[in-house]
PDB file of N, CA and C in Angstrom:
ATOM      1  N   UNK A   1      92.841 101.380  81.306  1.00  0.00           N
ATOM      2  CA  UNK A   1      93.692 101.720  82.429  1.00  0.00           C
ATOM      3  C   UNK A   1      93.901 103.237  82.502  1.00  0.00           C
ATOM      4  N   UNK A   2      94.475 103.961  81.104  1.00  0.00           N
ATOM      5  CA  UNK A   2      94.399 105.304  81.658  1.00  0.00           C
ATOM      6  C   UNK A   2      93.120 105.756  81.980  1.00  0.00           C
ATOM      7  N   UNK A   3      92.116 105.596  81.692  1.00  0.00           N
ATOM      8  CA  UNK A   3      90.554 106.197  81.569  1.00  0.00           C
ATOM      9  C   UNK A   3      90.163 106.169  83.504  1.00  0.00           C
ATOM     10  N   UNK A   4      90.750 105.132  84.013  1.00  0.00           N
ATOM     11  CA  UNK A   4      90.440 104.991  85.532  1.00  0.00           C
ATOM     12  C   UNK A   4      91.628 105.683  85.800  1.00  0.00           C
ATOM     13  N   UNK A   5      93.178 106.281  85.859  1.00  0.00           N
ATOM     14  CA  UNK A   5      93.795 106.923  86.040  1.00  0.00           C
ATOM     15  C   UNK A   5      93.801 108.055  85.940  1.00  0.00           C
ATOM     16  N   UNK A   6      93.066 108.677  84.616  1.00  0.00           N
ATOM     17  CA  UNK A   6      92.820 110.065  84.874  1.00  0.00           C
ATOM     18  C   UNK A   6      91.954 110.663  85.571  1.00  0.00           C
ATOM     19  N   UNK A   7      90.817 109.323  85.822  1.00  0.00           N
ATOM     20  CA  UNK A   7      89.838 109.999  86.843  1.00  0.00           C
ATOM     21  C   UNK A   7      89.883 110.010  87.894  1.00  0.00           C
ATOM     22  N   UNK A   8      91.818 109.738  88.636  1.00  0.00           N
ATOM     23  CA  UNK A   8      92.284 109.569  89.933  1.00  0.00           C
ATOM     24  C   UNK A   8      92.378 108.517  90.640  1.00  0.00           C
ATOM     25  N   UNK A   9      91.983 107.435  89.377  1.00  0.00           N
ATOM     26  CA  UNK A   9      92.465 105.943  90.461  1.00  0.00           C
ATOM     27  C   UNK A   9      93.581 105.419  90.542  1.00  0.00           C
ATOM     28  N   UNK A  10      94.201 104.528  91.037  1.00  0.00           N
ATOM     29  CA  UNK A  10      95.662 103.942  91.300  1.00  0.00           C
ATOM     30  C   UNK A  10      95.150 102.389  90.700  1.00  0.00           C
ATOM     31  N   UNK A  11      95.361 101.923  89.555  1.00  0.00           N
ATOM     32  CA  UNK A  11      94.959 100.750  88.926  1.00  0.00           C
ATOM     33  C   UNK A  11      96.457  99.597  88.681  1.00  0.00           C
ATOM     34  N   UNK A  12      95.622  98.333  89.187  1.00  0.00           N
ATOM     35  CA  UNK A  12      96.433  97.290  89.113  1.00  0.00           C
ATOM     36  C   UNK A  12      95.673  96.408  88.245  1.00  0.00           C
ATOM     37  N   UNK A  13      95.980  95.675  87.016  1.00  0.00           N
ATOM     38  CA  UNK A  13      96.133  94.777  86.172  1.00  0.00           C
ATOM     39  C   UNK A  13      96.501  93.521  86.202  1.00  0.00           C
ATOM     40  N   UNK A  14      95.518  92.482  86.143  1.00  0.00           N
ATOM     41  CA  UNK A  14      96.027  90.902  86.822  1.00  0.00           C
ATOM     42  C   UNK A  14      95.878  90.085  85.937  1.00  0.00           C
ATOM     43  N   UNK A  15      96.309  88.994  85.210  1.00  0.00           N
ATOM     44  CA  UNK A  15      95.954  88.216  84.233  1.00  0.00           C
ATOM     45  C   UNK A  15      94.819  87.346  84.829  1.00  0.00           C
ATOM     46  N   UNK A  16      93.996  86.707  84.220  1.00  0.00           N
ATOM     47  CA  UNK A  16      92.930  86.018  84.508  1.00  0.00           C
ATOM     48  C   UNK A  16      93.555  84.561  84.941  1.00  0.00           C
ATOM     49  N   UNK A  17      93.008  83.812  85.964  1.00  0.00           N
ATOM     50  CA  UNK A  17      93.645  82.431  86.214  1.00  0.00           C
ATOM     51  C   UNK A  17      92.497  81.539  85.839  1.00  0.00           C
ATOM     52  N   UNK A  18      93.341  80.495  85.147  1.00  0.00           N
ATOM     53  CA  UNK A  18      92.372  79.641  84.488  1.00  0.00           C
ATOM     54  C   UNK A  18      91.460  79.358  85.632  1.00  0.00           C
ATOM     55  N   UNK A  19      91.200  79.090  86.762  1.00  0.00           N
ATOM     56  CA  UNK A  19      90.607  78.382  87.714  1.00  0.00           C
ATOM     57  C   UNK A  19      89.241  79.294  88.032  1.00  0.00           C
ATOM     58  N   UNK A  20      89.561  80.359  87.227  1.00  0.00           N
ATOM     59  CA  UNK A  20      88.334  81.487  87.592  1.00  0.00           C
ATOM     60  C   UNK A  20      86.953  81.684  86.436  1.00  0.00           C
ATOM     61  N   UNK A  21      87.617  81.145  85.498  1.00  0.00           N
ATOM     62  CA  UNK A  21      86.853  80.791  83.927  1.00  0.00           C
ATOM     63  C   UNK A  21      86.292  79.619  84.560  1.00  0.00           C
ATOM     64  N   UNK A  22      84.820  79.913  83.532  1.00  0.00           N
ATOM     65  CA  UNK A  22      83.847  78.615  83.481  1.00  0.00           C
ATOM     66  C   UNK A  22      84.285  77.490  82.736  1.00  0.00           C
ATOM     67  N   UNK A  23      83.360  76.163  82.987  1.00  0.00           N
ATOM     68  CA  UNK A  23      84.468  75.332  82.405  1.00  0.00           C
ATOM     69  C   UNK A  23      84.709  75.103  80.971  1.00  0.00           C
ATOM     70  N   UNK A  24      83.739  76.086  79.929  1.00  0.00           N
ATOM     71  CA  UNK A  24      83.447  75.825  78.925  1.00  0.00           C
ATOM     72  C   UNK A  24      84.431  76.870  77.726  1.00  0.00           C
ATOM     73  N   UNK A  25      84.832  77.811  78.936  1.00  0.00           N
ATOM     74  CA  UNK A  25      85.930  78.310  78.684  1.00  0.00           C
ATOM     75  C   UNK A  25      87.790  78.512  79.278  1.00  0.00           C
ATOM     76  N   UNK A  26      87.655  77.220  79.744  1.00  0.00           N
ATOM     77  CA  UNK A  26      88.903  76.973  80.334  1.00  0.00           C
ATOM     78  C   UNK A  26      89.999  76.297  79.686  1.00  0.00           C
ATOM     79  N   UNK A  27      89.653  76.153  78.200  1.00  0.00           N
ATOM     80  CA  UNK A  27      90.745  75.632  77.442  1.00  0.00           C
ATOM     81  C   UNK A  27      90.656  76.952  76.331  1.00  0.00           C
ATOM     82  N   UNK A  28      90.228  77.678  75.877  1.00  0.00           N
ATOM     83  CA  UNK A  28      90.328  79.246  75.549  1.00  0.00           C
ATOM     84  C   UNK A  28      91.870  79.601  75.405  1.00  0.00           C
ATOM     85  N   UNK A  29      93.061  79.330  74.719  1.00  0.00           N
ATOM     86  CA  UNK A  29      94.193  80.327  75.416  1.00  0.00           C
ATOM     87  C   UNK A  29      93.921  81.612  75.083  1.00  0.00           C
ATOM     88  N   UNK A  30      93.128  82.169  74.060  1.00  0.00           N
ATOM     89  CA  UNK A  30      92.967  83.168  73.554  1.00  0.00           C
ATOM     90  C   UNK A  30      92.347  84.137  74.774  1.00  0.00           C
ATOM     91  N   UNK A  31      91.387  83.572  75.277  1.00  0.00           N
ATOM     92  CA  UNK A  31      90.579  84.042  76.674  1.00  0.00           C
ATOM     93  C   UNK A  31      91.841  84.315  77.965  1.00  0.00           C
ATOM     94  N   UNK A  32      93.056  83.628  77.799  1.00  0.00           N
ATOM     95  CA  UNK A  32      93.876  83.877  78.679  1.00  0.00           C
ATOM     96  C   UNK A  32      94.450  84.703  78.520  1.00  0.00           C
ATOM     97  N   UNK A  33      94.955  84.950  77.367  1.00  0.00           N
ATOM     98  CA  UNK A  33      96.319  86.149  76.973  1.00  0.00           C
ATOM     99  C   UNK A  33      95.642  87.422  76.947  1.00  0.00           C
ATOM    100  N   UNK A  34      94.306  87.557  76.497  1.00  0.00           N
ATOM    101  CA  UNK A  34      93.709  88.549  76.849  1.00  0.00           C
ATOM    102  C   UNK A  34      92.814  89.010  77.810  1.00  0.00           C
ATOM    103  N   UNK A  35      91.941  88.858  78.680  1.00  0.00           N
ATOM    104  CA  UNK A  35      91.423  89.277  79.648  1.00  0.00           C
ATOM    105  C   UNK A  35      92.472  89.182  80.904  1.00  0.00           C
ATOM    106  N   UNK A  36      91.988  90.493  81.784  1.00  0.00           N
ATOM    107  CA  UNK A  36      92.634  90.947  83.193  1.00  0.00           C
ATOM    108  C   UNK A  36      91.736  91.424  83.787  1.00  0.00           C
ATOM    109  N   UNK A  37      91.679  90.561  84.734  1.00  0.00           N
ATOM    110  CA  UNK A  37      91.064  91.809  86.373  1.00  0.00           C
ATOM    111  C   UNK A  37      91.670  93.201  86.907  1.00  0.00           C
ATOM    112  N   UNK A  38      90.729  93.373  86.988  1.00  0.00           N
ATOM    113  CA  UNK A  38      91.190  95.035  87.050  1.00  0.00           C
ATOM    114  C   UNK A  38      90.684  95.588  88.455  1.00  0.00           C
ATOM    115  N   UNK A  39      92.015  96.042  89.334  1.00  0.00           N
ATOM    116  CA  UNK A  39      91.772  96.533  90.575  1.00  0.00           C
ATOM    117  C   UNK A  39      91.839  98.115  90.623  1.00  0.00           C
ATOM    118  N   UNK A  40      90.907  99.036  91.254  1.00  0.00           N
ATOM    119  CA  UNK A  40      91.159 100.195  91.458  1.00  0.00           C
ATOM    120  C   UNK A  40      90.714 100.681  92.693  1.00  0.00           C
ATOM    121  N   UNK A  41      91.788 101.876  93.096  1.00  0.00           N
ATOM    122  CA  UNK A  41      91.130 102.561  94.573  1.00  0.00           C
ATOM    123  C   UNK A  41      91.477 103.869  93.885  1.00  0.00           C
ATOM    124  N   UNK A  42      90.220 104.864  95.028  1.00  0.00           N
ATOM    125  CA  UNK A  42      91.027 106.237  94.811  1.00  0.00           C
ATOM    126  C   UNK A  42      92.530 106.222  94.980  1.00  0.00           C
ATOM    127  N   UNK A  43      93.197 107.100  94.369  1.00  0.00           N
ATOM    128  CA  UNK A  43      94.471 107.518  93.983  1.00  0.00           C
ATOM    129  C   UNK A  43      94.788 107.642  95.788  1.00  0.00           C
ATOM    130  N   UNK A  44      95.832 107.656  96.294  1.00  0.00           N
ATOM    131  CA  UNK A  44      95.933 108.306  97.855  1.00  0.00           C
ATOM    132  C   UNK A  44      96.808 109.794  97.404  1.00  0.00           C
ATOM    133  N   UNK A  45      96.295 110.497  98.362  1.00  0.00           N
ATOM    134  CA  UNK A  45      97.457 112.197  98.722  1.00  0.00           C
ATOM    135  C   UNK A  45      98.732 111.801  98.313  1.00  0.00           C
ATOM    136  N   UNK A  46      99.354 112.852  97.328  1.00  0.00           N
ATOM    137  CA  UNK A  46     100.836 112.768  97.090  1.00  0.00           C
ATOM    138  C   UNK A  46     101.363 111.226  96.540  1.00  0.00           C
ATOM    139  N   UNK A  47     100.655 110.710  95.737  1.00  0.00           N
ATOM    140  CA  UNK A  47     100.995 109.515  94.680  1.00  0.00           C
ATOM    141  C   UNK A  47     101.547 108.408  96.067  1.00  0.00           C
ATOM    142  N   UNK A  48     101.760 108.120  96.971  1.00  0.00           N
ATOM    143  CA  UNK A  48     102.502 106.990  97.866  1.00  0.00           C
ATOM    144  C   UNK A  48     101.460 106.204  98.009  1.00  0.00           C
TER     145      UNK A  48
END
């Protein structure tokens, strides 16, 4: 997350939903608590 922030992106962090895992990993909790989708855009003018 900082690594895409310092290079000026505005990053959002999503937990993974089971429904998006294959099915061979959909009983995994370990696979849940850790993986996130990760959204980024350029940063916009003046942080808003």
């Amino acid at each position: 997350m900082q690594l895409y922030q310092s290079l000026g992106y505005e990053v959002l962090l999503e937990p993974q939903a089971p429904e998006e895992l294959n099915d061979e990993c959909r009983s995994c909790a370990l696979a849940l608590g850790l993986y996130r989708v990760i959204f980024t855009r350029p940063a916009r003018p003046g942080g808003a």
